[in-house]
Structure formats: C-alpha cells, structure tokens
N, C-alpha and C. Protein backbone atom coordinates (compact mmCIF):
# COMPACT_ATOMS: atom_id res chain seq x y z
N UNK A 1 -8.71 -13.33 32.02
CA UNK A 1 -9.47 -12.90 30.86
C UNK A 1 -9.14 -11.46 30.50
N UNK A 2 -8.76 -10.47 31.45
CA UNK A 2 -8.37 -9.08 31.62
C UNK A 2 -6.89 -8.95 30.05
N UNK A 3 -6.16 -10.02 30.30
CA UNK A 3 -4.93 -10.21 29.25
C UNK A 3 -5.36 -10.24 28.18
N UNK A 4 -6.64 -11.25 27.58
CA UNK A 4 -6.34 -11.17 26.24
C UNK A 4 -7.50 -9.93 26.12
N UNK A 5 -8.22 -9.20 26.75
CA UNK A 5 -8.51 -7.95 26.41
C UNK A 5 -7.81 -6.68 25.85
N UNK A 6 -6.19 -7.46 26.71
CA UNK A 6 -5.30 -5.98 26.25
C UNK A 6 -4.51 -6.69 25.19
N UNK A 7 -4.69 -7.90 25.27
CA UNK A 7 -3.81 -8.59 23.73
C UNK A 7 -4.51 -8.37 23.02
N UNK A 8 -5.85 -8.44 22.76
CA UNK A 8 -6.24 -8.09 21.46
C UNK A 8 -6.27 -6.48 21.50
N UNK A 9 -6.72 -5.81 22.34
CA UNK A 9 -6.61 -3.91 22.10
C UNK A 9 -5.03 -3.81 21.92
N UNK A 10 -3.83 -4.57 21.83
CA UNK A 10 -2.24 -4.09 21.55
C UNK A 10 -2.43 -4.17 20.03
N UNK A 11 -2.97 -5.69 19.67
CA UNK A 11 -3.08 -6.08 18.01
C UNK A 11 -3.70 -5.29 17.50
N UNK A 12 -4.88 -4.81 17.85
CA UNK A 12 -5.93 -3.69 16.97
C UNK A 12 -4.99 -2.32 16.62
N UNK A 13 -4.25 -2.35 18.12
CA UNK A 13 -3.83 -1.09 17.78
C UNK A 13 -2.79 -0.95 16.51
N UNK A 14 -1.99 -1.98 16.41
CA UNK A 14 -1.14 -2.70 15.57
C UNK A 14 -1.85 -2.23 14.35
N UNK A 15 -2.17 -2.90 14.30
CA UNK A 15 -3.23 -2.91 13.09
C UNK A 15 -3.58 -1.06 12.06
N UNK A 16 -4.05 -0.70 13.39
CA UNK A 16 -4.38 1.05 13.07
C UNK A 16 -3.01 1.82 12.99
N UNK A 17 -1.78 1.09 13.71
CA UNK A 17 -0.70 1.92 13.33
C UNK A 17 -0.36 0.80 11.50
N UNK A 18 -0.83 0.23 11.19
CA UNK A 18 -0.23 -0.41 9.94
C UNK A 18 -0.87 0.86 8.64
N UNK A 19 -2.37 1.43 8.94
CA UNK A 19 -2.57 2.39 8.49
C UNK A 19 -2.06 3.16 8.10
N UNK A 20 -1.04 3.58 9.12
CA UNK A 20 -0.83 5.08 8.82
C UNK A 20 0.92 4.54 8.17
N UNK A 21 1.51 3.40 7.98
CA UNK A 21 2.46 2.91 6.70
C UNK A 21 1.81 3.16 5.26
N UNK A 22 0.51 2.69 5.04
CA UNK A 22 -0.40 2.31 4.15
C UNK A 22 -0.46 3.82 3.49
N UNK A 23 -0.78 4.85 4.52
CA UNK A 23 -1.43 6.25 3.95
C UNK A 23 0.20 6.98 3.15
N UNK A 24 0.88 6.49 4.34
CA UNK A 24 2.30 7.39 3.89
C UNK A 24 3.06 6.85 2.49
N UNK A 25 2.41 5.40 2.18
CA UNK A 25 2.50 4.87 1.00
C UNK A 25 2.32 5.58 -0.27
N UNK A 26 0.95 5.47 0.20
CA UNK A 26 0.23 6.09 -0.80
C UNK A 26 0.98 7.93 -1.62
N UNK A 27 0.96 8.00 -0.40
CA UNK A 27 1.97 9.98 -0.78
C UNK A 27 2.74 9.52 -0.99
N UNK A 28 3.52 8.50 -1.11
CA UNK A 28 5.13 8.23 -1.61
C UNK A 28 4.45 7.68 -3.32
N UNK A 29 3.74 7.13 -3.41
CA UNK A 29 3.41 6.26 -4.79
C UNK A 29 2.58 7.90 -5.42
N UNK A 30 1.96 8.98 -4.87
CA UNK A 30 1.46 10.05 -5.59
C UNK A 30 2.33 10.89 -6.25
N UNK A 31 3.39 10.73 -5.22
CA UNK A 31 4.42 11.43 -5.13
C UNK A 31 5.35 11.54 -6.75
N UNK A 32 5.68 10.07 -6.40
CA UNK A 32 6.15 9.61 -7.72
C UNK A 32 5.32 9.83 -9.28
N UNK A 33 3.91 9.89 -9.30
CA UNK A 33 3.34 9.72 -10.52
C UNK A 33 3.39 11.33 -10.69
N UNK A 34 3.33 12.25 -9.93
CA UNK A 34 3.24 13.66 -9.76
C UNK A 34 4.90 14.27 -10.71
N UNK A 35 6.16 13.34 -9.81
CA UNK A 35 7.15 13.65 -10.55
C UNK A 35 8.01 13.10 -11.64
N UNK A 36 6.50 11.95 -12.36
CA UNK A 36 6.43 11.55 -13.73
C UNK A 36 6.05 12.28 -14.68
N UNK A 37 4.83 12.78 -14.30
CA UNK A 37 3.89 13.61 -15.04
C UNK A 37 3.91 15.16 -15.34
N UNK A 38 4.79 15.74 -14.31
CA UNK A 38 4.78 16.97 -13.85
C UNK A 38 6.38 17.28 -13.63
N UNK A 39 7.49 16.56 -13.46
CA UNK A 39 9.06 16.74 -13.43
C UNK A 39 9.60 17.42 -14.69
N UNK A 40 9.91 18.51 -14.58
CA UNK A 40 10.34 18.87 -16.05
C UNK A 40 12.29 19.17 -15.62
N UNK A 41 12.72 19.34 -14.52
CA UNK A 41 14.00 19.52 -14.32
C UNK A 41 14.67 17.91 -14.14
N UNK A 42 16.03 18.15 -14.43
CA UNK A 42 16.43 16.57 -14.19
C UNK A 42 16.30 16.36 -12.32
N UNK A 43 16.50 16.86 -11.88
CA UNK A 43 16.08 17.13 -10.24
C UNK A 43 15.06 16.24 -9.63
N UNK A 44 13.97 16.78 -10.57
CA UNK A 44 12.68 16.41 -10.67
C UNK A 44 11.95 14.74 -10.79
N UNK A 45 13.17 14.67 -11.80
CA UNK A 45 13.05 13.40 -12.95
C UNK A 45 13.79 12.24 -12.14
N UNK A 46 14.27 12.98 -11.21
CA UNK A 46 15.33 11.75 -10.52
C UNK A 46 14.33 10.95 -8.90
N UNK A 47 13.72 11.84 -8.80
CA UNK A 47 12.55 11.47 -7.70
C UNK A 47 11.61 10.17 -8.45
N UNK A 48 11.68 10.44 -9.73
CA UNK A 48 10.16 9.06 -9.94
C UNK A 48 10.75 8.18 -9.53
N UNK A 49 11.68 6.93 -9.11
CA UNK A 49 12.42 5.94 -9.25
C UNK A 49 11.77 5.86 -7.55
N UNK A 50 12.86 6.41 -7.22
CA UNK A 50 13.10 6.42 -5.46
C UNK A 50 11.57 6.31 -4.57
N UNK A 51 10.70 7.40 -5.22
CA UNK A 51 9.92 7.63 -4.71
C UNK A 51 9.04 6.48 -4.68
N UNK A 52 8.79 6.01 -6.17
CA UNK A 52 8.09 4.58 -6.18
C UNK A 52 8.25 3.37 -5.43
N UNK A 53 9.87 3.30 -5.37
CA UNK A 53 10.23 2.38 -4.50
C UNK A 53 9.88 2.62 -3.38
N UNK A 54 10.28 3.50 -2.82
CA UNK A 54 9.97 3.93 -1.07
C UNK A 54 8.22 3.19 -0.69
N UNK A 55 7.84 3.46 -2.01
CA UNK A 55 5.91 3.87 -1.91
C UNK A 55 5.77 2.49 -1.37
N UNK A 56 6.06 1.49 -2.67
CA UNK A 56 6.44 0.01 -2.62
C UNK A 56 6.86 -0.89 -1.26
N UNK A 57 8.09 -0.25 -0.99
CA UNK A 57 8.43 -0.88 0.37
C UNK A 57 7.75 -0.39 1.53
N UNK A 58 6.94 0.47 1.66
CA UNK A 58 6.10 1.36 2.75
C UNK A 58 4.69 0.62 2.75
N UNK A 59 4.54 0.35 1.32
CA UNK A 59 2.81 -0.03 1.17
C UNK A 59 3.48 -2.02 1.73
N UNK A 60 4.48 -2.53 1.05
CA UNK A 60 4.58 -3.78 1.58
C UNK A 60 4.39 -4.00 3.54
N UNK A 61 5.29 -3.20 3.74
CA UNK A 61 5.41 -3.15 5.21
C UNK A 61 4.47 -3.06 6.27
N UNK A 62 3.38 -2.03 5.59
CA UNK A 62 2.28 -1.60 6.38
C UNK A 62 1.07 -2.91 6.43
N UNK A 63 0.97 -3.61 4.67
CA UNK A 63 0.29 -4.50 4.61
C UNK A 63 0.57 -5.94 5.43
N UNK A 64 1.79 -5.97 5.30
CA UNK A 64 2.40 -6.79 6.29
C UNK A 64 1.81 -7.00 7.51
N UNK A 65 2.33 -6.05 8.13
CA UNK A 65 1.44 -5.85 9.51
C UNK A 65 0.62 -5.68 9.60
N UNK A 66 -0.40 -5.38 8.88
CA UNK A 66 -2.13 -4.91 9.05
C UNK A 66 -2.63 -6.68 8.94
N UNK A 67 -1.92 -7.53 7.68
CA UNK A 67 -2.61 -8.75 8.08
C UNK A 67 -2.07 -9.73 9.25
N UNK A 68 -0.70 -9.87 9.34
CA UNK A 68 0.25 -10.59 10.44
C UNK A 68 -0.88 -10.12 11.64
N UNK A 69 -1.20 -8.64 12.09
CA UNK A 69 -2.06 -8.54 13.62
C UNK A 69 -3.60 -8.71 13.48
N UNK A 70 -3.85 -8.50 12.54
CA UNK A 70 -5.54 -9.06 11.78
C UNK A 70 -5.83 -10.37 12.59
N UNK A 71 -4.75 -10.71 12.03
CA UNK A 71 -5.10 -12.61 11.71
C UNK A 71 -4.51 -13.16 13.07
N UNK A 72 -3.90 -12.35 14.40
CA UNK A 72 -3.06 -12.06 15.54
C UNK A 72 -4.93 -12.26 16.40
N UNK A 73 -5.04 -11.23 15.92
CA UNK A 73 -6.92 -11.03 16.97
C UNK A 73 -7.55 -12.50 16.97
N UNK A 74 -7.71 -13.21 16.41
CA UNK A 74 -8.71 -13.78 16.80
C UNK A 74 -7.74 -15.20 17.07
N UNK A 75 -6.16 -15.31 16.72
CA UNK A 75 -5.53 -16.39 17.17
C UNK A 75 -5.21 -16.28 18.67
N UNK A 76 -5.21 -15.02 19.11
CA UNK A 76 -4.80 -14.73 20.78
C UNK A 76 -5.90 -15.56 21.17
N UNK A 77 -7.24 -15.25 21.24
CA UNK A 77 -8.28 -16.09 22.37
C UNK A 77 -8.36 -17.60 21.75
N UNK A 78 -8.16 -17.87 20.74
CA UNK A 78 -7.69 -19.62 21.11
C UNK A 78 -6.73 -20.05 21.41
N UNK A 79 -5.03 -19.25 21.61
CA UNK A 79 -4.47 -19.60 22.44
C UNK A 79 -4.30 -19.31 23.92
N UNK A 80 -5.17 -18.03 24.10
CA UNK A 80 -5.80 -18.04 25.16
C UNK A 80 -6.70 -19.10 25.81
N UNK A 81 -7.81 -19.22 25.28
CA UNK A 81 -8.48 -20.60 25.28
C UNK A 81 -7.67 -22.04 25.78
N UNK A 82 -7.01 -22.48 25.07
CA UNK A 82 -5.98 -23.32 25.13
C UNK A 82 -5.18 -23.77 26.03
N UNK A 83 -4.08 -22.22 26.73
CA UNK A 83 -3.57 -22.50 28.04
C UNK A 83 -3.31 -21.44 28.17
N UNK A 84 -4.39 -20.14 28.74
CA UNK A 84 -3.91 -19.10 29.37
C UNK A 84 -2.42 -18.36 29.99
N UNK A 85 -1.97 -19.73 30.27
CA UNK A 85 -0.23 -19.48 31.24
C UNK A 85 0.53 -19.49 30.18
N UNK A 86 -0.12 -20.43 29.28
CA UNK A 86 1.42 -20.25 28.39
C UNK A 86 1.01 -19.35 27.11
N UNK A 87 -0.29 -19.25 27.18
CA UNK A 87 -0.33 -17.73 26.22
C UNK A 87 0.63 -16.36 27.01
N UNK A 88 0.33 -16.34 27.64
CA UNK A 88 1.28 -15.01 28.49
C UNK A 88 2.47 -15.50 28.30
N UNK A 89 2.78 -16.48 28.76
CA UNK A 89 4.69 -16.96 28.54
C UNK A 89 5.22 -17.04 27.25
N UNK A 90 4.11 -17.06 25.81
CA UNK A 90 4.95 -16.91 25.03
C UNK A 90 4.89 -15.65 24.11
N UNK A 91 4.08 -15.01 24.92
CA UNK A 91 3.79 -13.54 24.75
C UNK A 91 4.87 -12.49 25.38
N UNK A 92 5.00 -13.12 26.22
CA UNK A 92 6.26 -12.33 26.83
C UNK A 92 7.73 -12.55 26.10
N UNK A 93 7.82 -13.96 25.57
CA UNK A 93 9.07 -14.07 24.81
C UNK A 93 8.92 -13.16 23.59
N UNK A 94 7.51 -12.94 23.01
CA UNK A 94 7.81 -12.13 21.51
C UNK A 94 7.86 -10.82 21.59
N UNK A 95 7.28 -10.57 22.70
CA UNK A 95 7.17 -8.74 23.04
C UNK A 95 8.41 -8.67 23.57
N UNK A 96 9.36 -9.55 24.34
CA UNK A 96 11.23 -9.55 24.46
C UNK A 96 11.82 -9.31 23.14
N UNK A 97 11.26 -10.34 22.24
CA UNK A 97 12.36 -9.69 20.85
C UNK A 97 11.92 -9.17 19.75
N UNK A 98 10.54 -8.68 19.67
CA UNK A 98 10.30 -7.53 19.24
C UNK A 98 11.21 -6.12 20.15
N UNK A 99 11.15 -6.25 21.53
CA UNK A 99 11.52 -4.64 21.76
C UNK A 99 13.42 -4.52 21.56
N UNK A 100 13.63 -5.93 21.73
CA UNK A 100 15.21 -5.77 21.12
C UNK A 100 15.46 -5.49 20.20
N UNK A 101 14.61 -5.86 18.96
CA UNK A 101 14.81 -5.45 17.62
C UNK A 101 14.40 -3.84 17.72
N UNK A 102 13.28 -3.14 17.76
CA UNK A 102 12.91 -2.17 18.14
C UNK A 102 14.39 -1.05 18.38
N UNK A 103 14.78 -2.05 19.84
CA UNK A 103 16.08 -1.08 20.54
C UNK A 103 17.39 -1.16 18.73
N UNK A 104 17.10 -2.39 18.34
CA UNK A 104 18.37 -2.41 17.53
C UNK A 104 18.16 -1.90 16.25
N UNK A 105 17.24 -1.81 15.41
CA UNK A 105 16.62 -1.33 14.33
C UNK A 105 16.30 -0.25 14.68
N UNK A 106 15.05 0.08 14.74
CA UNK A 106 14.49 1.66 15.03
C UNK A 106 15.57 2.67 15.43
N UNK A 107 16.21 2.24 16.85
CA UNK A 107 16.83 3.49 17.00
C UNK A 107 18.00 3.61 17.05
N UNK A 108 18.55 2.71 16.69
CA UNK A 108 20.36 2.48 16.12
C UNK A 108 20.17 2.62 14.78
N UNK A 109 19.94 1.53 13.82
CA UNK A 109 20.14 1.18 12.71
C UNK A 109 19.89 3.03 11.83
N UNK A 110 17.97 2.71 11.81
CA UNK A 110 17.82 3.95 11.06
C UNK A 110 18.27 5.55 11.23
N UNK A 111 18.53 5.48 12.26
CA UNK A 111 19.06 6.89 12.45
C UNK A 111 20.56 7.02 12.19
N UNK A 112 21.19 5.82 11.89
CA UNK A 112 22.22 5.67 11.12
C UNK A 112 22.79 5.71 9.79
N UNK A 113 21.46 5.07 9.07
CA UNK A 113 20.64 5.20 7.21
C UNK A 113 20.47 6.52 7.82
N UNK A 114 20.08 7.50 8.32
CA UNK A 114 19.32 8.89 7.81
C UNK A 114 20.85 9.94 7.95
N UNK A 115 22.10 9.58 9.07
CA UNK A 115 23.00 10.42 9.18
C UNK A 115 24.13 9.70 7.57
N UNK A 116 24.19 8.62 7.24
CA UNK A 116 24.59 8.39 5.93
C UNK A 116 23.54 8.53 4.36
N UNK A 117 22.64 8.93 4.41
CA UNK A 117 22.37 9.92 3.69
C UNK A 117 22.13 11.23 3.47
N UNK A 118 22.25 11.59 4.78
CA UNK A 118 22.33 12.88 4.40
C UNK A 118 23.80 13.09 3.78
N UNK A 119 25.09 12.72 4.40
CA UNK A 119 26.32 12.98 4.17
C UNK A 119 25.89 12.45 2.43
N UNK A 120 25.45 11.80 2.03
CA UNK A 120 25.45 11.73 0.49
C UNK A 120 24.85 12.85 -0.27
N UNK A 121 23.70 13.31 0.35
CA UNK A 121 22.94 14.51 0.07
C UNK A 121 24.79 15.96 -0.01
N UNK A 122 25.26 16.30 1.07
CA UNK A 122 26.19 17.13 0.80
C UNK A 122 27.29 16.12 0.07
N UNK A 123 28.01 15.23 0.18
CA UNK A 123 28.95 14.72 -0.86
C UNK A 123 28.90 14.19 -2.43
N UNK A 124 27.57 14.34 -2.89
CA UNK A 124 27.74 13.71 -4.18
C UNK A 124 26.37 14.52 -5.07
N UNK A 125 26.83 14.98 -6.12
CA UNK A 125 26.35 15.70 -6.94
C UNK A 125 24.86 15.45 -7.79
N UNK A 126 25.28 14.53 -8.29
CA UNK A 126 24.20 13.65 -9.30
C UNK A 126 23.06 13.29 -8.49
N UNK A 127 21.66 14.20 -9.28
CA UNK A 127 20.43 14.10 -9.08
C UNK A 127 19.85 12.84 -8.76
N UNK A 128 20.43 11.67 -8.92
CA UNK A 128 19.52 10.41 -8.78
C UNK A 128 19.91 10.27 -6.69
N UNK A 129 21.23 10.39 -6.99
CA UNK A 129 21.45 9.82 -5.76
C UNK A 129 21.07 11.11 -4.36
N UNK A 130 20.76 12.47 -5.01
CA UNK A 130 20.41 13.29 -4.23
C UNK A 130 18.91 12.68 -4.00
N UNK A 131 17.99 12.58 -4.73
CA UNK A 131 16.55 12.12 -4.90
C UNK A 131 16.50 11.04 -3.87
N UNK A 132 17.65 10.21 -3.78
CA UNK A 132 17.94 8.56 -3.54
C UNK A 132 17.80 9.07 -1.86
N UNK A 133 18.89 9.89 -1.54
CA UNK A 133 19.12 9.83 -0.19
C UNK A 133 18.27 10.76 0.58
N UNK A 134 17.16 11.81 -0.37
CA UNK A 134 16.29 12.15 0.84
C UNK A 134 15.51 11.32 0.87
N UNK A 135 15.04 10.92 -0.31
CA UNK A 135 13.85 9.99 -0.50
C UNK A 135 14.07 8.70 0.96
N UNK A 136 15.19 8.43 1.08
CA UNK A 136 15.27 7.60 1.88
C UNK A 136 15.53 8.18 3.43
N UNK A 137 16.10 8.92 3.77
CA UNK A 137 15.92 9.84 4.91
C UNK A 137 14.31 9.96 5.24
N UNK A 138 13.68 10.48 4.04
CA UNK A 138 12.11 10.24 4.12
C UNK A 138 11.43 8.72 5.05
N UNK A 139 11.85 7.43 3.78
CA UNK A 139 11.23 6.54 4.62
C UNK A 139 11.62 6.50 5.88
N UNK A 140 13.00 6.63 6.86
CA UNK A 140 13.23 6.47 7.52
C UNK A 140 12.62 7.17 8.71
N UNK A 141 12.15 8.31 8.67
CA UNK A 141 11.36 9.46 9.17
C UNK A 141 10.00 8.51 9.66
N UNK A 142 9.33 8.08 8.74
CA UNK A 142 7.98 7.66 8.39
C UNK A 142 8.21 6.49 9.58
N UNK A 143 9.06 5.85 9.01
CA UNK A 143 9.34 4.65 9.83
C UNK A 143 9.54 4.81 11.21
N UNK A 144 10.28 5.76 11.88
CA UNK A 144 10.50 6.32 12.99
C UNK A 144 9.11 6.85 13.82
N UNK A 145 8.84 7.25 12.82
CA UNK A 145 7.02 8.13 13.29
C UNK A 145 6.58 7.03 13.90
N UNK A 146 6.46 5.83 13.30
CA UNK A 146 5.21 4.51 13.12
C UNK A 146 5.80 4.00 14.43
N UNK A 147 6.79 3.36 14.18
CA UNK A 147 7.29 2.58 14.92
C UNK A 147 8.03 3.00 16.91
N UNK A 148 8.32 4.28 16.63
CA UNK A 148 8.62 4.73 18.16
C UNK A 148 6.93 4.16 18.73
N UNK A 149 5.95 4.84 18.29
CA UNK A 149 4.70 4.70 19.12
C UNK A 149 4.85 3.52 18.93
N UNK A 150 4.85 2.63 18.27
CA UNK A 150 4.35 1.43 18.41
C UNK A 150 5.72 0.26 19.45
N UNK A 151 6.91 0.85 19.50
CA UNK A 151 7.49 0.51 20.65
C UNK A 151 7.28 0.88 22.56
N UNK A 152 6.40 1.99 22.26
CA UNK A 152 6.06 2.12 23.61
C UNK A 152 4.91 1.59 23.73
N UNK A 153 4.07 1.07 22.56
CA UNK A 153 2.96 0.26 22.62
C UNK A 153 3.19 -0.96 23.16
N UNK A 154 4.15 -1.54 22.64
CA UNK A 154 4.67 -2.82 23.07
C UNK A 154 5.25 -3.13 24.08
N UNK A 155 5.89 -2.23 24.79
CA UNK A 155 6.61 -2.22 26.38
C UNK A 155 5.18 -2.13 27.32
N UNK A 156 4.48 -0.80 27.02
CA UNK A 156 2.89 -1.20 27.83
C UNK A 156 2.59 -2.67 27.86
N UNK A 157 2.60 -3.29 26.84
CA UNK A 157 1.81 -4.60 26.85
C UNK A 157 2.63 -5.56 27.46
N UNK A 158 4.24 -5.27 26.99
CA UNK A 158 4.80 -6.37 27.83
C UNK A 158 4.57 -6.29 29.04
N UNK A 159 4.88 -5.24 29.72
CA UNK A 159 4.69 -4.85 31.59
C UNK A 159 3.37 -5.68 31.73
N UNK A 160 2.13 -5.57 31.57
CA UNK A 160 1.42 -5.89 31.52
C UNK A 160 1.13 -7.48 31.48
N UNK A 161 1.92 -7.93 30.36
CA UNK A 161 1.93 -9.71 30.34
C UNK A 161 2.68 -10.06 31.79
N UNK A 162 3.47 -9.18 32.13
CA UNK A 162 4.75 -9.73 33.55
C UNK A 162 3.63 -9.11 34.66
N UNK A 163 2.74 -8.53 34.90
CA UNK A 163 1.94 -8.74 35.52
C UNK A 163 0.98 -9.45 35.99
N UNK A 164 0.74 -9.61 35.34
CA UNK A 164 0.05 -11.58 34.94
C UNK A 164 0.31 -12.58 35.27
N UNK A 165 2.32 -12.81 35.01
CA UNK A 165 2.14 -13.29 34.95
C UNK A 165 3.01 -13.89 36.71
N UNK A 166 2.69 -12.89 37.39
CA UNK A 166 3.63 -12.63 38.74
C UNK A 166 2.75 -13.00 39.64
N UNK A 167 0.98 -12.58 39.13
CA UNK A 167 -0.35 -13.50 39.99
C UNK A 167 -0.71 -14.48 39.98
C-alpha cells in the first residue's frame, strides 16, 4: 500500500511541475501581445510570431501533462486494486522509458536545438530568425528547468518501484 502512496505523491507532483509549463506559457503568450502592442523597431516586431508560438507549444505541453497525471491519480489505486504486482511491473516498464527518453531528449536533443540556435543568432542577420532562435533557446531553457527536476523525480520513483518489487 506504501507504493501507490508514492505513485500517487510522483503524479501530484507531475502535475505541480505541469504548472510551472502553464505559468511560463503564459509570459511567453504576454510576451508576445506586449511585442504587438508595444514593438515599434523591426527587432521588436519580429518577436510577436515566435513568441506566440513558443506560448502555444508551452501552454499545450504543460496542459498535456497536468491532465495525462490528473487522470494518472486516481487510475494508479484501481490498478493498484486490481493486481498490486503487476501495477509495480508495469510501472517500472514506463518509468524505464520515460527516463530513456528523458536521457535522449532532455539532455542530448535540446541542448543541441539551443547550441544550433544560438550559431543562428551569430550567423544570420534578419530579425525574424534572430527573434526565432532565442525565442527558441528560450523554450528550451524552460523545458530544461521543468523537466531535469522532473527526471530526478522519476528515477526516485523508479528505485522505489524496484524496491517493491525485490520484497
């Protein structure tokens, strides 16, 4: 019973890190109406686009996950319920390829998007694609923030399921 206490406190936490996608959204979507309303250089003018988008794909992502672990809480204790052993066994397979993706996304991929835009930031002139590649260096930042914690969130919990499931 100790397991799905920490399965559901991993999801909640899930959940509260989907927040802080949601908030950083939001400053990406202010962001943008700020350098609609208020952009008077072309500099300026080249941020509304990017920024919206970023806002867009930040607010999708966060919502994503805030309902996917929502709706996670109260499915753990009926498959808990169900068959305790193989709730842990197939808990352990998703917290396996979540942290591979994690290892392969998070900290390969994006830090790869952030060293090829910056090189766009010094190689290419035109305001859209300068706007383009911090703006996106940005999400990637955000993303990095969210998601490192929430990969050591997920290694806690896996250790934890292999504890379980070793008694």
């Amino acid at each position: 019973m100790e397991i799905l206490k920490i399965a559901t406190e991993w999801a909640k936490s899930e959940v509260f890190s989907a927040r802080f996608f949601i908030f950083f959204a939001i400053l990406f979507l202010i962001a943008s109406v700020g350098f609609w309303q208020l952009g008077k250089t072309e500099m300026a003018k080249a941020y509304i686009i990017p920024t919206l988008v970023v806002g867009l794909l930040i607010l999708a992502v966060g919502v994503g996950i805030f309902f996917t672990n929502k709706s996670r809480i109260t499915s753990f204790e009926e498959a808990y319920q169900e068959d305790p052993t193989e709730f842990v066994k197939s808990e352990i397979i998703r917290t396996e390829k979540s942290m591979g993706e994690y290892k392969t996304i998070v900290f390969k991929v994006i830090p790869l998007l952030i060293v090829v835009a910056a090189l766009l930031i010094i190689f290419v002139d035109k305001p859209i694609w300068k706007a383009t590649a911090i703006t996106t260096i940005a999400m990637m930042i955000v993303i990095l923030f969210v998601d490192s914690n929430a990969d050591t969130r997920i290694q806690a919990y896996h250790q934890q399921l292999q504890l379980v499931l070793k008694q």
